[in-house]
C-alpha atoms as a PDB file:
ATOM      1  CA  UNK A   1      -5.050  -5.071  12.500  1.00  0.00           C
ATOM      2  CA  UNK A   2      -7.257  -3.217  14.522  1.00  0.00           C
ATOM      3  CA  UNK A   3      -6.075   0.655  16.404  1.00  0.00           C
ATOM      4  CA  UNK A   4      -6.639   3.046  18.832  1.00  0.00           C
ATOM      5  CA  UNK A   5      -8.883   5.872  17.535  1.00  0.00           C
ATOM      6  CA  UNK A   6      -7.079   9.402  18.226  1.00  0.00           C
ATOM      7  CA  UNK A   7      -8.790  12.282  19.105  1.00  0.00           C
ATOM      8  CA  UNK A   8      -9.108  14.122  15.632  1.00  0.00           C
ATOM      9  CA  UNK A   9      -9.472  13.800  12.066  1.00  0.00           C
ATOM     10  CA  UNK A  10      -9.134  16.095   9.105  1.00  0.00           C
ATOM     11  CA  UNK A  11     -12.330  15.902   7.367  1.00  0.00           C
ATOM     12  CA  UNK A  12     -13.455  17.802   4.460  1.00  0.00           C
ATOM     13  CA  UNK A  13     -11.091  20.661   4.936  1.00  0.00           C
ATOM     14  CA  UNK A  14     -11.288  20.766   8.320  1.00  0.00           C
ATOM     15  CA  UNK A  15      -9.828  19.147  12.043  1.00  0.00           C
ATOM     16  CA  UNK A  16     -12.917  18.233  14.058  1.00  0.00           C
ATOM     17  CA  UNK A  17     -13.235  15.608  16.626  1.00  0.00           C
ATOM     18  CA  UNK A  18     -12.861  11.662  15.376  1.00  0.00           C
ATOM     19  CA  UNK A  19     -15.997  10.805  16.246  1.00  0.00           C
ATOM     20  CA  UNK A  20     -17.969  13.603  14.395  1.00  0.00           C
ATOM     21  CA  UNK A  21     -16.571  12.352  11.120  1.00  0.00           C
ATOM     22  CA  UNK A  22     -19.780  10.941   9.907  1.00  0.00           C
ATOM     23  CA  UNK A  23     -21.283  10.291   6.262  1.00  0.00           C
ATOM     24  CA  UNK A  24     -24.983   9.802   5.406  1.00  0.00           C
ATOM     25  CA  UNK A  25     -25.666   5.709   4.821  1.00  0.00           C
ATOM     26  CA  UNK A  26     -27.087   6.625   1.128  1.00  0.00           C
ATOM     27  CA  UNK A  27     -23.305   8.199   0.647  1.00  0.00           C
ATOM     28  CA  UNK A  28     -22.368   6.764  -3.495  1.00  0.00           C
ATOM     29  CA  UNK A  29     -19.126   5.319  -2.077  1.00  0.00           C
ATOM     30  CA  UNK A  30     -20.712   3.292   0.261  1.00  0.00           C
ATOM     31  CA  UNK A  31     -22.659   1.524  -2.581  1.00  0.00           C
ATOM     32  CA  UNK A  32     -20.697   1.848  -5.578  1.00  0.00           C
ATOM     33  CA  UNK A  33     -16.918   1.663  -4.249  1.00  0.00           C
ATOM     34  CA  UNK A  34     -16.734   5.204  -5.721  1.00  0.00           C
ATOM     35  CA  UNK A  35     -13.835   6.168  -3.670  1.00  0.00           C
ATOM     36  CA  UNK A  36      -9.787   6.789  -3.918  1.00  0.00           C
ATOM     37  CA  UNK A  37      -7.135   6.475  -1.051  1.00  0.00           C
ATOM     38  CA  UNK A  38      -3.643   6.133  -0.108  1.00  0.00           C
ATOM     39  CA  UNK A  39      -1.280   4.563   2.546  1.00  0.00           C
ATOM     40  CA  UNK A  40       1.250   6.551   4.187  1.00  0.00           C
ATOM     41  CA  UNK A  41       3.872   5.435   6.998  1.00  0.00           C
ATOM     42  CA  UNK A  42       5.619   8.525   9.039  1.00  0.00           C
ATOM     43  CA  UNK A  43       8.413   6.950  10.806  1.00  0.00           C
ATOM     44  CA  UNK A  44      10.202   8.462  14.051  1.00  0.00           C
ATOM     45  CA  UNK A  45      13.850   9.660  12.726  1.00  0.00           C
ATOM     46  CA  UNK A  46      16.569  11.163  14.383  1.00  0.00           C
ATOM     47  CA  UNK A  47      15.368  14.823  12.889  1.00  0.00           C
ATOM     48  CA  UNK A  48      12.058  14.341  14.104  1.00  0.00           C
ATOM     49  CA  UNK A  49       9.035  12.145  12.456  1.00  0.00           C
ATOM     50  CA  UNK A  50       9.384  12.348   8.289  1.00  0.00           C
ATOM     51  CA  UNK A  51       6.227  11.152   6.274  1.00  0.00           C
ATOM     52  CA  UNK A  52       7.703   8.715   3.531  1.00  0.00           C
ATOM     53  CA  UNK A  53       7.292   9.945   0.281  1.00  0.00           C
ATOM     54  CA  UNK A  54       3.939  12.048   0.672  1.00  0.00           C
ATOM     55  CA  UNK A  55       4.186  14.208  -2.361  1.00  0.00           C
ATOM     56  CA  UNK A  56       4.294  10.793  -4.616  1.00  0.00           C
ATOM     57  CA  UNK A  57       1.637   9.706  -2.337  1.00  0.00           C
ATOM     58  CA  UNK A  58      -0.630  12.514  -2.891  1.00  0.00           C
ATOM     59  CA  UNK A  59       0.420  12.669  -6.277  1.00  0.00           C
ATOM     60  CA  UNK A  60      -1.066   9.229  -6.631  1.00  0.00           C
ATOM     61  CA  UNK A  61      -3.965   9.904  -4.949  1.00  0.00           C
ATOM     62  CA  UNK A  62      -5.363  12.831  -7.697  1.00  0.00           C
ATOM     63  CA  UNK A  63      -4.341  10.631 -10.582  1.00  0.00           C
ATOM     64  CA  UNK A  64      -6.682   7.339  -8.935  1.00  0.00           C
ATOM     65  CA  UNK A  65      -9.172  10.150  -8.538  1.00  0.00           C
ATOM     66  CA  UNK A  66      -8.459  11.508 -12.631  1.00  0.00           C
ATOM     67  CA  UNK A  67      -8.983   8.068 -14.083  1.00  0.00           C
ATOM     68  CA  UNK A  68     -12.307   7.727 -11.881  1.00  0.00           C
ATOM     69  CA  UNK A  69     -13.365  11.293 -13.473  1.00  0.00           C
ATOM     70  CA  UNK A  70     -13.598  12.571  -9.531  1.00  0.00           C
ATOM     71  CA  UNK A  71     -12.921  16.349  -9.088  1.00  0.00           C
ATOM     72  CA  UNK A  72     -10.768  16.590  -5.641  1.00  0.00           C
ATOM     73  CA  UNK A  73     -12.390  20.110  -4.572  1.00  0.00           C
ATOM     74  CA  UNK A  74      -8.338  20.721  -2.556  1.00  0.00           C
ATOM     75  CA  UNK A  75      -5.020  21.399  -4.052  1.00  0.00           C
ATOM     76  CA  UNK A  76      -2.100  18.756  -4.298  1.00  0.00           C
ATOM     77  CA  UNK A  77      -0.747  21.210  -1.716  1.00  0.00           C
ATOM     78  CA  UNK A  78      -3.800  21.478   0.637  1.00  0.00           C
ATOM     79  CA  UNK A  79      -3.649  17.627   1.037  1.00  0.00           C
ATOM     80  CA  UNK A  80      -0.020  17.212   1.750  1.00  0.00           C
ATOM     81  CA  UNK A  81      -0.467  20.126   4.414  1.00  0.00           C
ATOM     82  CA  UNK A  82      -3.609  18.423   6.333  1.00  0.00           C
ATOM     83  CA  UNK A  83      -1.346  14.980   6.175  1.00  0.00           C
ATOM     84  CA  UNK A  84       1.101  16.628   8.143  1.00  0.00           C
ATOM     85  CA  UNK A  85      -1.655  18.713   9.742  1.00  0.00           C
ATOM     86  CA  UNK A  86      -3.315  16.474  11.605  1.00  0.00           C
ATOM     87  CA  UNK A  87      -0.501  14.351  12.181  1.00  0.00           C
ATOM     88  CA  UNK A  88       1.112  16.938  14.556  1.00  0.00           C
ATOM     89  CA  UNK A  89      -2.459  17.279  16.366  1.00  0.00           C
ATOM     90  CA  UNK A  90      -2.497  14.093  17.425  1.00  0.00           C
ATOM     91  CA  UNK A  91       0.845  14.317  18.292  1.00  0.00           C
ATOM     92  CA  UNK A  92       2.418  11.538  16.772  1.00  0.00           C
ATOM     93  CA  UNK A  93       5.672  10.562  16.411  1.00  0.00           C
ATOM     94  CA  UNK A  94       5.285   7.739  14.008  1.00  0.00           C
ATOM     95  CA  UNK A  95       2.051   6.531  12.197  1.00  0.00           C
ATOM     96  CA  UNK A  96      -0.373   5.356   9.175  1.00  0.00           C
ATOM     97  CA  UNK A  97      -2.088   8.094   7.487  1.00  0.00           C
ATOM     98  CA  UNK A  98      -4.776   7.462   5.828  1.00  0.00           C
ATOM     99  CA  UNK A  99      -5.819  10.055   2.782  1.00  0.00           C
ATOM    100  CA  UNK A 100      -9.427   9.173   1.712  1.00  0.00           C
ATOM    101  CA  UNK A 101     -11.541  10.885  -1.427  1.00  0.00           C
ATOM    102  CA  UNK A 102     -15.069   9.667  -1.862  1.00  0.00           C
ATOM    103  CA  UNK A 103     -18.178  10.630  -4.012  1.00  0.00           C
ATOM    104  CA  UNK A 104     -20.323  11.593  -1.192  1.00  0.00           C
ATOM    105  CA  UNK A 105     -24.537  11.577  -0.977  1.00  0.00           C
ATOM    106  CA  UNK A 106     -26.728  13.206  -3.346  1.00  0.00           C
ATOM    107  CA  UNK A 107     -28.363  10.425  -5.349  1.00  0.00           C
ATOM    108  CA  UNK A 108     -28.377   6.241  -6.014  1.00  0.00           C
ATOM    109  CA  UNK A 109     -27.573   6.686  -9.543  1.00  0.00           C
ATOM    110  CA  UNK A 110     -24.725   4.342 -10.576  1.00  0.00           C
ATOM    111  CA  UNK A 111     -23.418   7.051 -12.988  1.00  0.00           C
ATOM    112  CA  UNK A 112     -22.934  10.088 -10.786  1.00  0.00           C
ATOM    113  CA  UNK A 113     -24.941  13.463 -11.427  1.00  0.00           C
ATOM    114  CA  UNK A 114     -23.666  16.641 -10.881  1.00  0.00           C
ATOM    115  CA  UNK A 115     -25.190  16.960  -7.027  1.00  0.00           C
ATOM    116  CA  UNK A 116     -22.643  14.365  -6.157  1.00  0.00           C
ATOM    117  CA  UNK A 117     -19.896  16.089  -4.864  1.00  0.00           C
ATOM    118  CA  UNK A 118     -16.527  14.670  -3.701  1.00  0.00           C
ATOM    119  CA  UNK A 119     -15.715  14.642   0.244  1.00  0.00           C
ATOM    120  CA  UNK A 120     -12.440  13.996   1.762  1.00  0.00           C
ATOM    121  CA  UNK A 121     -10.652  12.955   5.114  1.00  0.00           C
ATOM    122  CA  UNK A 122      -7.337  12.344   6.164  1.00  0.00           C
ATOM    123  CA  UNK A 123      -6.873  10.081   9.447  1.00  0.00           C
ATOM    124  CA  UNK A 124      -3.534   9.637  11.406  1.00  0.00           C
ATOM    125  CA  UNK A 125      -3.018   7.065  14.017  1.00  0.00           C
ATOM    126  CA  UNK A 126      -0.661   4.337  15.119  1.00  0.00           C
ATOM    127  CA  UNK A 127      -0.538   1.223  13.484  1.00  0.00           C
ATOM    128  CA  UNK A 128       2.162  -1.902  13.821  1.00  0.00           C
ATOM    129  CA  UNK A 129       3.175  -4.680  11.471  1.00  0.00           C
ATOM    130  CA  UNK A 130       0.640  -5.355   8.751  1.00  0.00           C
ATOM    131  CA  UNK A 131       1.061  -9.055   8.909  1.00  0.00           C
ATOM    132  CA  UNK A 132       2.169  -9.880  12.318  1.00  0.00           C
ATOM    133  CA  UNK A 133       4.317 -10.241  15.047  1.00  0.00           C
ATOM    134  CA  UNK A 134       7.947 -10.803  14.355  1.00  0.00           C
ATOM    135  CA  UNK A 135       7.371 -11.230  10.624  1.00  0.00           C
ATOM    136  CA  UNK A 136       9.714  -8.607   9.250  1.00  0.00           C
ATOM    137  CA  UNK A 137      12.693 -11.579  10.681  1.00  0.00           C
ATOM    138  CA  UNK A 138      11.042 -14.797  10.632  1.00  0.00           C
ATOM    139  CA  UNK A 139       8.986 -14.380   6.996  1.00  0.00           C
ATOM    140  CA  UNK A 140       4.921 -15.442   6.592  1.00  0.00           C
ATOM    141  CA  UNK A 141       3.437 -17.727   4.946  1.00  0.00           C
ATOM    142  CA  UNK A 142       1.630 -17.439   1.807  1.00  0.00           C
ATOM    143  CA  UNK A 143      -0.618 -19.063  -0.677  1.00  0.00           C
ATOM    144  CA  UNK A 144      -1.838 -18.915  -4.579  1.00  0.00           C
ATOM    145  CA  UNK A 145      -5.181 -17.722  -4.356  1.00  0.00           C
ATOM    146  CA  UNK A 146      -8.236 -19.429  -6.404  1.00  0.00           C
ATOM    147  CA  UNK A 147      -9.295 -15.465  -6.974  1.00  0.00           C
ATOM    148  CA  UNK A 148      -7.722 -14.379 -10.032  1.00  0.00           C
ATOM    149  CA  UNK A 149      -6.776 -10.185 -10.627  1.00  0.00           C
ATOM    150  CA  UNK A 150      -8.482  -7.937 -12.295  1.00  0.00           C
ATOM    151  CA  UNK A 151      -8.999  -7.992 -16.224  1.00  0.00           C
ATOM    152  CA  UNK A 152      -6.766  -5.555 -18.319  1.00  0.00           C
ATOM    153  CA  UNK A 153      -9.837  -3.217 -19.527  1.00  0.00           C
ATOM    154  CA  UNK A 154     -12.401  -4.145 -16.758  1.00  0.00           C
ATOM    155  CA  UNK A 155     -11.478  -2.148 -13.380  1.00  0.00           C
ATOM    156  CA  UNK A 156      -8.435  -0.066 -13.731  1.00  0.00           C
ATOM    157  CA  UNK A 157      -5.637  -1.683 -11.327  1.00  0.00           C
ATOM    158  CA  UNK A 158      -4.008   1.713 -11.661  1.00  0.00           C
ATOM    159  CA  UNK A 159      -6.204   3.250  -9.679  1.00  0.00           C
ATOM    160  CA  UNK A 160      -5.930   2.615  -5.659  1.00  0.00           C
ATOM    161  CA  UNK A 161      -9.810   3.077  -5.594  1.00  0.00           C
ATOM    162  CA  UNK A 162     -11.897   1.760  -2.853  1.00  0.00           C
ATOM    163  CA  UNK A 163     -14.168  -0.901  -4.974  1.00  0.00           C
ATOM    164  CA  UNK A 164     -10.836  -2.480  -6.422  1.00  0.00           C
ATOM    165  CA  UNK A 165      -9.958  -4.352  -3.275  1.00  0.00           C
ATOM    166  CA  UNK A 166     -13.108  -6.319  -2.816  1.00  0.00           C
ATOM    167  CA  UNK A 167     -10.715  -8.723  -4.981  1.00  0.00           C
ATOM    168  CA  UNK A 168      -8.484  -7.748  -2.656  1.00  0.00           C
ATOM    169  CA  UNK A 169     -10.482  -9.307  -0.037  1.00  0.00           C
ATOM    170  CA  UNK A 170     -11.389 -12.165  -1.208  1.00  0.00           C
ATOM    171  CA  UNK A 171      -7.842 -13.104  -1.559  1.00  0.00           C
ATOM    172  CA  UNK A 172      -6.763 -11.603   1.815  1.00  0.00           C
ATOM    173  CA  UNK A 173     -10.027 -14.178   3.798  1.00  0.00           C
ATOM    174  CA  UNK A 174      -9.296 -17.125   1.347  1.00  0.00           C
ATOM    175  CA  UNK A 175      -5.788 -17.486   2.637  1.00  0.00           C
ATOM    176  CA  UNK A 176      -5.997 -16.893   6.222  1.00  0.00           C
ATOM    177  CA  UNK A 177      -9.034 -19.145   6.529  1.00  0.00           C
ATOM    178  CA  UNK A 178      -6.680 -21.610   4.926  1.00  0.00           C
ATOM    179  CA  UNK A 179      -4.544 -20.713   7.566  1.00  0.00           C
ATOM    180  CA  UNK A 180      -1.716 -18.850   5.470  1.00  0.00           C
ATOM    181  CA  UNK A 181      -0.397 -15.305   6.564  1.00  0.00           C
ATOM    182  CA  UNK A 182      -1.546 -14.123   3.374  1.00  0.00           C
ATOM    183  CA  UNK A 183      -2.392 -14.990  -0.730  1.00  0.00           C
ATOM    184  CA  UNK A 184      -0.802 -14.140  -3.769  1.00  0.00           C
ATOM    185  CA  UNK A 185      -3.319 -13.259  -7.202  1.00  0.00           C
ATOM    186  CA  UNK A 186      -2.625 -14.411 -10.501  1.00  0.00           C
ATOM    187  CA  UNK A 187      -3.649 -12.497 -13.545  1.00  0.00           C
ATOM    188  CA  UNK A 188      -6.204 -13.438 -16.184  1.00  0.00           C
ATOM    189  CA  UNK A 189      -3.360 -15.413 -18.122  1.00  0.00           C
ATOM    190  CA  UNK A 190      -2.436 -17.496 -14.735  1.00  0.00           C
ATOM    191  CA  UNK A 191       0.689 -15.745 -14.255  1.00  0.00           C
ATOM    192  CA  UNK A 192       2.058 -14.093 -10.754  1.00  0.00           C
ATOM    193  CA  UNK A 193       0.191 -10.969  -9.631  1.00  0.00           C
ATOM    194  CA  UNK A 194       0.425  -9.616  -6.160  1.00  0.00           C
ATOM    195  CA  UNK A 195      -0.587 -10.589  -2.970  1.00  0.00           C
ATOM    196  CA  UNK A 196      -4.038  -9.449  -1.333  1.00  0.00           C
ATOM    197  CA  UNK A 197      -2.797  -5.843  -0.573  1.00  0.00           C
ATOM    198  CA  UNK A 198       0.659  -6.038  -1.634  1.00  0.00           C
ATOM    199  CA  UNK A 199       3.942  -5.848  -4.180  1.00  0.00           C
ATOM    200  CA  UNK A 200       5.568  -9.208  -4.717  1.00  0.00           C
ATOM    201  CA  UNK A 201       9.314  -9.810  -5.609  1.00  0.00           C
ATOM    202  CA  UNK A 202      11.120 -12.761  -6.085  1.00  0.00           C
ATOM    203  CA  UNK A 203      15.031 -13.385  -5.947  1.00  0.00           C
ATOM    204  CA  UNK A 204      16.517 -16.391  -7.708  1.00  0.00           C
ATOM    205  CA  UNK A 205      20.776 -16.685  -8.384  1.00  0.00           C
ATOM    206  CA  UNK A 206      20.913 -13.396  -7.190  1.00  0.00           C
ATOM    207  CA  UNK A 207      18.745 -11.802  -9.231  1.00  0.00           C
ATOM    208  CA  UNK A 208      15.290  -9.987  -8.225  1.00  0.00           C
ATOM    209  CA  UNK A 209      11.983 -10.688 -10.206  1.00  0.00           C
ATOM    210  CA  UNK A 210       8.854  -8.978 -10.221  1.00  0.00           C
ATOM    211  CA  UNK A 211       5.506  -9.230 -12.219  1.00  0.00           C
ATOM    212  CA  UNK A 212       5.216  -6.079 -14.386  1.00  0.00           C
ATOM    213  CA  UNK A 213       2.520  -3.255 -14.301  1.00  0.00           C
ATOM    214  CA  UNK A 214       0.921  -5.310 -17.392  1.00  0.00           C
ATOM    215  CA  UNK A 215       0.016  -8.103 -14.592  1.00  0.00           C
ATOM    216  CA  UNK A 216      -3.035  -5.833 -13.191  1.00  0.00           C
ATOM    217  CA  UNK A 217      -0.771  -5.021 -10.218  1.00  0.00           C
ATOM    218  CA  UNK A 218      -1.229  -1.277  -8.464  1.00  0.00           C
ATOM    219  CA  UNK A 219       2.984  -0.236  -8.511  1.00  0.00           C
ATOM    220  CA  UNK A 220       3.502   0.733  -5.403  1.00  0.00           C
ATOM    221  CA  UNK A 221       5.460   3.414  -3.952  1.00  0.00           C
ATOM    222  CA  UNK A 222       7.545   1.006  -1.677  1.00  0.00           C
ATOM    223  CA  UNK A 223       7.840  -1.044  -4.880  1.00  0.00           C
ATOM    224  CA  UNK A 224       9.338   1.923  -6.313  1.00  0.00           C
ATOM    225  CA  UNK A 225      11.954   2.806  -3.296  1.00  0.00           C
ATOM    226  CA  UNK A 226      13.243  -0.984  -3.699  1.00  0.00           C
ATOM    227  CA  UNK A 227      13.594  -0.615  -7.402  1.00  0.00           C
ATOM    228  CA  UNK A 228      16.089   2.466  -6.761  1.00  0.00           C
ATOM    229  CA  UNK A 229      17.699   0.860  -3.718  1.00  0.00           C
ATOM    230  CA  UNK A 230      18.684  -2.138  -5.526  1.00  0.00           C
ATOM    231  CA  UNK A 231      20.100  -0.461  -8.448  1.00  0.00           C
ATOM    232  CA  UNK A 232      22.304   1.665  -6.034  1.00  0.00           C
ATOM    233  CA  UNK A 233      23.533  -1.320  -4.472  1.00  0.00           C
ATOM    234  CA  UNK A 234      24.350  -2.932  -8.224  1.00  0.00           C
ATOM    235  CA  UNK A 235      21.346  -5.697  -7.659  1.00  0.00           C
ATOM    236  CA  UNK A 236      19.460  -6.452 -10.925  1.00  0.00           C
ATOM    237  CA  UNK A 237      15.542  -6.171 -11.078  1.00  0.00           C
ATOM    238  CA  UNK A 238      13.692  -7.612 -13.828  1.00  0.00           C
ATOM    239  CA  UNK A 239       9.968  -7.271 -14.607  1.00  0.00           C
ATOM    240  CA  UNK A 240       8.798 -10.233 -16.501  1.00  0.00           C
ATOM    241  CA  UNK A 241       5.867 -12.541 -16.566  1.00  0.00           C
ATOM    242  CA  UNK A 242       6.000 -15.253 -14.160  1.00  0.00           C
ATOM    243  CA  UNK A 243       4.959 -18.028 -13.561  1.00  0.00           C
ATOM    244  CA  UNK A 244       3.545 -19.639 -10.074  1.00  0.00           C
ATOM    245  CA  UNK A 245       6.367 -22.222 -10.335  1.00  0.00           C
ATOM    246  CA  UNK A 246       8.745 -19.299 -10.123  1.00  0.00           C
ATOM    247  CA  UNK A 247       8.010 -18.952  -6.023  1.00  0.00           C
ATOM    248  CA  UNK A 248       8.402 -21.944  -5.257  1.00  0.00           C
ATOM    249  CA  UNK A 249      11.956 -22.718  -6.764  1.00  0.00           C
ATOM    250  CA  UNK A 250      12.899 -19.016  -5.392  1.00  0.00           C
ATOM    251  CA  UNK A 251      15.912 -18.613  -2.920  1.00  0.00           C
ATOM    252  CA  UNK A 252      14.001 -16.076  -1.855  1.00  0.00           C
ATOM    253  CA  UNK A 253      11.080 -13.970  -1.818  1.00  0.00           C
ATOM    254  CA  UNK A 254       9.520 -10.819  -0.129  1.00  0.00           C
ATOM    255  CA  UNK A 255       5.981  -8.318  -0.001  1.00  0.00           C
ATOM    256  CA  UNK A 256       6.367  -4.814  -0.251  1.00  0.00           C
ATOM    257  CA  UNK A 257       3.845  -2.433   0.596  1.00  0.00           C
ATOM    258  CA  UNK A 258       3.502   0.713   3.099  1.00  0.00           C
ATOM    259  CA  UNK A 259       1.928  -1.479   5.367  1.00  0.00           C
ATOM    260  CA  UNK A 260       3.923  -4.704   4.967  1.00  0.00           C
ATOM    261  CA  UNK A 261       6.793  -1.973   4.266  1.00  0.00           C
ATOM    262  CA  UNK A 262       9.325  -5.429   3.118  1.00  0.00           C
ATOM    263  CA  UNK A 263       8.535  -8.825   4.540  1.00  0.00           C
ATOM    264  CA  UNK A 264       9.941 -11.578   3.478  1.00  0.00           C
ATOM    265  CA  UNK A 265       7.783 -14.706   2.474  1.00  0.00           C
ATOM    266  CA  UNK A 266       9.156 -18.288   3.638  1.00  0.00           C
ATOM    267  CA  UNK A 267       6.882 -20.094   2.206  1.00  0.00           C
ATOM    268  CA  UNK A 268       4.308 -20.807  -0.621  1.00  0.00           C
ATOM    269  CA  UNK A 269       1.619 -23.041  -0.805  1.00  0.00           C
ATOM    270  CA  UNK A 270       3.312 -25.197   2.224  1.00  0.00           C
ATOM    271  CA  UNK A 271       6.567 -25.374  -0.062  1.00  0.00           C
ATOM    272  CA  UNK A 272       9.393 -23.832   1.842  1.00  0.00           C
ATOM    273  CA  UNK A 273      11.272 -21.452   0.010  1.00  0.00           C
ATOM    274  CA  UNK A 274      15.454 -21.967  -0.152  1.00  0.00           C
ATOM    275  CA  UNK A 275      16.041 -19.359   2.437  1.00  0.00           C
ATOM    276  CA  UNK A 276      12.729 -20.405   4.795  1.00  0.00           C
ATOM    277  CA  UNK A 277      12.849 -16.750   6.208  1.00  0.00           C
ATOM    278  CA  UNK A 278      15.126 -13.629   5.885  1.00  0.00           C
ATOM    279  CA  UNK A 279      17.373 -14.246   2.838  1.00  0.00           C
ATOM    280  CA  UNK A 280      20.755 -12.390   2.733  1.00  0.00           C
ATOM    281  CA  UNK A 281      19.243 -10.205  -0.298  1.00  0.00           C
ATOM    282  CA  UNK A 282      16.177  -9.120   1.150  1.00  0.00           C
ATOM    283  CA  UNK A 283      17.721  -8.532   4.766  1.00  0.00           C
ATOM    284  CA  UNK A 284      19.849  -6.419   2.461  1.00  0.00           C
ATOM    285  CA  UNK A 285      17.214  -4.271   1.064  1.00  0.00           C
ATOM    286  CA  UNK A 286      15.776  -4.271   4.356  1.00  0.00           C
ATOM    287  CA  UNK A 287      18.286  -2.552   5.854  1.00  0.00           C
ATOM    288  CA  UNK A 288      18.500   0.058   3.291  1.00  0.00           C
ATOM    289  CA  UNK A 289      15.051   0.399   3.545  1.00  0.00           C
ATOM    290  CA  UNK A 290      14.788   0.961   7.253  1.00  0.00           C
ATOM    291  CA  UNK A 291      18.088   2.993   7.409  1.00  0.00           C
ATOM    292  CA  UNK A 292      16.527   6.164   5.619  1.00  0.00           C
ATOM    293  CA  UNK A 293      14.601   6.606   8.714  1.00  0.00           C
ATOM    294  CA  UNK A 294      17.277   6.053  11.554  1.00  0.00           C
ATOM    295  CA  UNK A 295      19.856   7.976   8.281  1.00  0.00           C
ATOM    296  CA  UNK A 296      22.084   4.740   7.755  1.00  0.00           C
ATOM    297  CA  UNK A 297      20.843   5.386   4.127  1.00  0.00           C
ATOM    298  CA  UNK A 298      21.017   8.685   2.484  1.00  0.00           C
ATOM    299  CA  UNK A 299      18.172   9.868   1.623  1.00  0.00           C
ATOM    300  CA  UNK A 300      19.134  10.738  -2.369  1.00  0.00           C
ATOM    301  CA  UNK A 301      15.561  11.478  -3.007  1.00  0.00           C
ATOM    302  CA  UNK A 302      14.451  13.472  -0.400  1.00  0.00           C
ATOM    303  CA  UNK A 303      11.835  11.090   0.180  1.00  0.00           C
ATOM    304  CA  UNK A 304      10.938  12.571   3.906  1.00  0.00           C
ATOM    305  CA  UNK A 305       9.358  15.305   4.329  1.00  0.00           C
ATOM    306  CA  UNK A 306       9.266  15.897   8.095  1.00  0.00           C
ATOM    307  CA  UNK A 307       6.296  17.056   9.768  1.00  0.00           C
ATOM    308  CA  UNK A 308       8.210  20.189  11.177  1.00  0.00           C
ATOM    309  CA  UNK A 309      10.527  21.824   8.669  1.00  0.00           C
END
């Protein structure tokens, strides 16, 4: 989904004009995926726009950057100020932030040397529904992939680093030249995944399924929230190993993701699921979901931290 470029960006420490955020083309992220970044949504709430969950984001951020040995040269705290930073000079009310950490240039060596140093930048701007138009009600359409995840022991799925989603898209162009909304990975032993950028759930006799961290998924933040929302509202969640054949006898089904946030899946591989849409359960969660930023939900976890305190 493409977006309007605002007028600045924080970039290495710094809030300089969007277009002078510029990297040298022998830069070791460009050639070696050697880079770490997170999603963020800040929604527009009745106190003023709240950033969802930005310490865990930035939290999540360092550790992707600890298991890729990368030295982030600013604090946990100096992050989580330039997300809010340059999300009031833009002057936004809701958006995407985008926290990015990247080995920057020095030499071609695959193994970084000690010149290398790590660069950062933090863009804000406005960006709609991942997946479409109206898809948050009416569902999308997905597929199994012919990609299969990442290896246990081969590229960290932990890590939200930049060279793990080349899988990513693969799977993401597979199924929309197929003509599907989006597609869903398996894991080295054939079982359920996650989609192309996403968390996947599945609901069947009232009951929520979801493929566990062992299935080379990243576990998501918004994967996460729904965990704790459907235990407060007495809904049981179990992580298991599942099978493909899972989705398709499912009453239901749904992504989550900060950019999906929760969309519900209506179909998979051309089989309609039982609810072909919005099933009661995941307009449920939904709902919850959504109602921490218009405070229909309580916010328990102090998961907002609004831009102006």
């Amino acid at each position: 989904m493409s977006f309007k470029s605002p007028p600045y960006i924080w970039h290495n420490g710094e809030v300089i004009d969007w277009a002078d955020a510029t990297v040298h083309v022998l830069t070791h992220a460009l050639h070696y995926g050697s880079s770490v970044f997170e999603g963020i949504r800040v929604y527009n709430t009745p106190a003023g726009p709240a950033v969802f969950r930005l310490q865990d984001h930035i939290q999540r951020l360092f550790d992707s950057a600890k298991i890729y040995h990368m030295d982030i040269p600013w604090s946990v705290a100096e992050i989580v100020s330039g997300c809010k930073q340059i999300v009031q000079k833009n002057q936004l009310e809701s958006a995407y932030i985008r926290p990015l950490m990247f080995r920057g240039y020095g030499n071609l060596g695959v193994v970084p040397g000690a010149d290398i140093k790590t660069e950062g930048s933090i863009a804000a701007f406005n960006w709609g529904t991942y997946l479409g138009d109206n898809v948050l009600e009416e569902g999308v359409d997905a597929c199994i992939s012919s990609w299969t995840r990442l290896a246990p022991n081969t590229i960290p799925a932990m890590a939200k680093a930049g060279g793990n989603y080349l899988s990513s898209q693969l799977i993401g162009m597979e199924a929309r030249r197929l003509g599907f909304h989006e597609g869903i990975g398996l894991s080295v032993d054939g079982m359920l995944s996650e989609g192309a950028g996403e968390n996947l759930f599945l609901i069947r006799d009232s009951k929520i399924y979801t493929p566990p961290q062992a299935a080379s998924i990243l576990s998501g933040i918004t994967r996460d929230s729904i965990f704790k929302l459907a235990t407060q509202m007495d809904i049981e969640i179990i992580e298991q190993a599942l099978p493909r054949e899972m989705l398709y006898l499912a009453d239901e089904a749904f992504f989550t993701g900060t950019a999906v946030e929760v969309t519900p899946i209506r179909s998979v591989d051309g089989i309609p699921l039982k609810h072909a849409g919005r099933g009661p359960i995941t307009e449920k969660l939904q709902t919850a979901f959504f109602g921490l930023f218009n405070h229909q939900t309580e916010d328990q976890w102090d998961w907002l931290n609004y831009i102006q305190e």
